[in-house]
Structures are given as C-alpha cells and as structure tokens.
C-alpha atoms as a PDB file:
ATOM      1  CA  UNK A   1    -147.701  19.989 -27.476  1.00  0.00           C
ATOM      2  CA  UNK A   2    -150.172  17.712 -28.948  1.00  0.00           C
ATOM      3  CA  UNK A   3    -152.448  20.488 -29.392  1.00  0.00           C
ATOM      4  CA  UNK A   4    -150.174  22.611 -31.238  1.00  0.00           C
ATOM      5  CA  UNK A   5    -149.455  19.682 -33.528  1.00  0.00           C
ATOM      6  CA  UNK A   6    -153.835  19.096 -34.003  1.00  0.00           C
ATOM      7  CA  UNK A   7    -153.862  22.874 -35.238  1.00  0.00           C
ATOM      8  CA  UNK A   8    -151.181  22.590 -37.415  1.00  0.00           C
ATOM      9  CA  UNK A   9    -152.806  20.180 -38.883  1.00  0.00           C
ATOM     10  CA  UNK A  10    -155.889  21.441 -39.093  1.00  0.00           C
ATOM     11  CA  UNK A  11    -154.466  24.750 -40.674  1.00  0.00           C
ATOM     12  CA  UNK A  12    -152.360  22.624 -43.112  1.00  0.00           C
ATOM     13  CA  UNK A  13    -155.128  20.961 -44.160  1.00  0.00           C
ATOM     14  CA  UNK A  14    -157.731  23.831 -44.882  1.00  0.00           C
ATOM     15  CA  UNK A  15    -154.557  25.579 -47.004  1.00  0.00           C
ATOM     16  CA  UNK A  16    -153.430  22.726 -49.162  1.00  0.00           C
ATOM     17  CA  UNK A  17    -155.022  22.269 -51.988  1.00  0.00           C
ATOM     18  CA  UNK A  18    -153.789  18.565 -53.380  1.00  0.00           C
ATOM     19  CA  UNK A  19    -152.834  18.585 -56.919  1.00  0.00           C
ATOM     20  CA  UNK A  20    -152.183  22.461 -57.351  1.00  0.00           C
ATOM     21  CA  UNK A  21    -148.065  21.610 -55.594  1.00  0.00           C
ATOM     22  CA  UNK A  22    -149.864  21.677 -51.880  1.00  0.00           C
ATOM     23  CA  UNK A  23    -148.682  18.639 -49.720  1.00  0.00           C
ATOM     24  CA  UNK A  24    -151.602  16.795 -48.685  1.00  0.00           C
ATOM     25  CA  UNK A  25    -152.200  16.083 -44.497  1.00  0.00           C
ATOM     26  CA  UNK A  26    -151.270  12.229 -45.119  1.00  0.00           C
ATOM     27  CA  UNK A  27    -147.832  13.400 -46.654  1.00  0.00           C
ATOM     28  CA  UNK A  28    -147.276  15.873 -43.982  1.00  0.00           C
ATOM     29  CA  UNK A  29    -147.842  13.341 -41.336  1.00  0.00           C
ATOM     30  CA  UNK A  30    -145.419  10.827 -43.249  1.00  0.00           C
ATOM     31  CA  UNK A  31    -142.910  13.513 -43.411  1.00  0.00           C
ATOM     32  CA  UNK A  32    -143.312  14.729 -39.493  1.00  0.00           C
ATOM     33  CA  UNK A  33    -143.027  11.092 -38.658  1.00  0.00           C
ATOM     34  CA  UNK A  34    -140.342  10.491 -41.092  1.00  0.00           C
ATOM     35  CA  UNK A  35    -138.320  13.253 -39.585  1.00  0.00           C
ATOM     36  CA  UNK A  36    -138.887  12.339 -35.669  1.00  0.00           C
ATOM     37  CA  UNK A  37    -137.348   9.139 -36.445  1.00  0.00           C
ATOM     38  CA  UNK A  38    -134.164  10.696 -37.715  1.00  0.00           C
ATOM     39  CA  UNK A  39    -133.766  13.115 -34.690  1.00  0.00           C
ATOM     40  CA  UNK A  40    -134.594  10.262 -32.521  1.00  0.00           C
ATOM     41  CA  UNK A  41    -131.421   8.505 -33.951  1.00  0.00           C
ATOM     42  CA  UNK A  42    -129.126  11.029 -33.893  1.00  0.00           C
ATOM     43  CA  UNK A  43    -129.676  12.175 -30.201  1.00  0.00           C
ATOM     44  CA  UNK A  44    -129.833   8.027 -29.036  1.00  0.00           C
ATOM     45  CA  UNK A  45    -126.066   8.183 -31.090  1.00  0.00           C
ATOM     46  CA  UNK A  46    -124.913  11.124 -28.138  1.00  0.00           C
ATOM     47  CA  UNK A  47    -122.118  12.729 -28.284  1.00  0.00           C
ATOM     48  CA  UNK A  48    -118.960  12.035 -29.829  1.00  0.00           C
ATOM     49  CA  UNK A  49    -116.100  11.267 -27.838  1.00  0.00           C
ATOM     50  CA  UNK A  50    -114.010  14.457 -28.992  1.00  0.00           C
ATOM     51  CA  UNK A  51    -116.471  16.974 -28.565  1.00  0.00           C
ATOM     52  CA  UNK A  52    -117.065  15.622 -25.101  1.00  0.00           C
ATOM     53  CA  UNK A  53    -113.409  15.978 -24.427  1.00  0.00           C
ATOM     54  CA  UNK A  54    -113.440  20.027 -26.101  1.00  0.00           C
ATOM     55  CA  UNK A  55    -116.068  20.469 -24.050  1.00  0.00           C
ATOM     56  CA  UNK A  56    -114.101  18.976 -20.794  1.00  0.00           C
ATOM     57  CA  UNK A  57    -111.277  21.214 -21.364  1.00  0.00           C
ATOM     58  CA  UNK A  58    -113.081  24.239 -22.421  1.00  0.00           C
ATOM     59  CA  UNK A  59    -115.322  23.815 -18.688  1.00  0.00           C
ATOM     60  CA  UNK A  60    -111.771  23.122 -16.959  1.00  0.00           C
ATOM     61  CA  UNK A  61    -110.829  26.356 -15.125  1.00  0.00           C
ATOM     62  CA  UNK A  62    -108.184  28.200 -18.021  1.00  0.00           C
ATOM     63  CA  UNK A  63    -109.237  25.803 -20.750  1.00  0.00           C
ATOM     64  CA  UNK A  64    -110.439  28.433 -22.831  1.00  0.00           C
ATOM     65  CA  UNK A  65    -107.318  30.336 -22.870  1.00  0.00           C
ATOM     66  CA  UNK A  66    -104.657  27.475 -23.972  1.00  0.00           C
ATOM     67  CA  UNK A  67    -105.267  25.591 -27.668  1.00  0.00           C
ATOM     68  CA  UNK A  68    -103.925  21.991 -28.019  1.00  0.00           C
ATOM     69  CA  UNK A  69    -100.196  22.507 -28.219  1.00  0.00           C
ATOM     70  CA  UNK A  70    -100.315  24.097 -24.186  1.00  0.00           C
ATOM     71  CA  UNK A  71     -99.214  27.800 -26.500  1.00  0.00           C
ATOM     72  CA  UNK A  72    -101.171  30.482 -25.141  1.00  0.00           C
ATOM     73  CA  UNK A  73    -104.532  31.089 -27.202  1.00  0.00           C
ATOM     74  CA  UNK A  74    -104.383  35.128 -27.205  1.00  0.00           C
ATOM     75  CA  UNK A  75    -104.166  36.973 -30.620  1.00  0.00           C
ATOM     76  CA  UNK A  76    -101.221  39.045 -29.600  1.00  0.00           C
ATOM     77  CA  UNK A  77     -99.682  40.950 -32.465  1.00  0.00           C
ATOM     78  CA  UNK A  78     -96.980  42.121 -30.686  1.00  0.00           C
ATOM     79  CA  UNK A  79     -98.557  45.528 -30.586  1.00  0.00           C
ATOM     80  CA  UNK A  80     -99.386  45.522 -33.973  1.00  0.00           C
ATOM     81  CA  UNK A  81    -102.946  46.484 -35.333  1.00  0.00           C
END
C-alpha cells in the first residue's frame, strides 16, 4: 500500500506543473492527509443505532418481508398490472 501511494506521488509530481492550475505534491499530501483524518472520524463514530437495528431485523429470518407496521411488505396489486 505504501508503494502504491510512493508512485502516485511520484506520477503526480512529474505531471503537475505548479502555477499552470496543477496541485503541487505538498498540497496533495495536505489534502490525502486532510482527508484520512475525516474517514478516520467517521468510521471511530460507528454505526448509528437505527441502522444497526434495520440491519437486525432485515438479518432476522422473515425480516425482509414485513415493513414497520407488522403489514406484509409485498407489492400486491390485487392482480392488477
């Protein structure tokens, strides 16, 4: 993984051309650290309680066929197309 970042780099860095709209390799690297920091905060947060219940009932045997008022989740029309 570390290698693939060193190429990167290196690529980004031989095709940006500072000054002509190219982001130089110290903004990239402020940016890629910038943005590792936000993902790290939103996975520490986990996951809400709500979806972890959806997810609870959608994994419990039936739970994908019954929505929250226990009325059956099919789209019957009543024959109708």
């Amino acid at each position: 993984m570390e290698q693939v970042m060193k190429d990167l780099k290196s690529q980004a860095s031989k095709s940006t051309t500072p000054g002509k709209g190219g982001l130089t390799p110290e903004i990239q690297s402020r940016i890629g650290h910038q943005l590792r920091a936000m993902y790290d905060d939103v996975v520490r947060q986990g996951v809400p309680d709500r979806f972890a219940e959806l997810i609870k009932r959608l994994d419990a045997p039936g739970g994908g066929s019954q929505n929250e008022n226990g009325a059956g989740g099919s789209n019957d029309n009543n024959g109708r197309d």
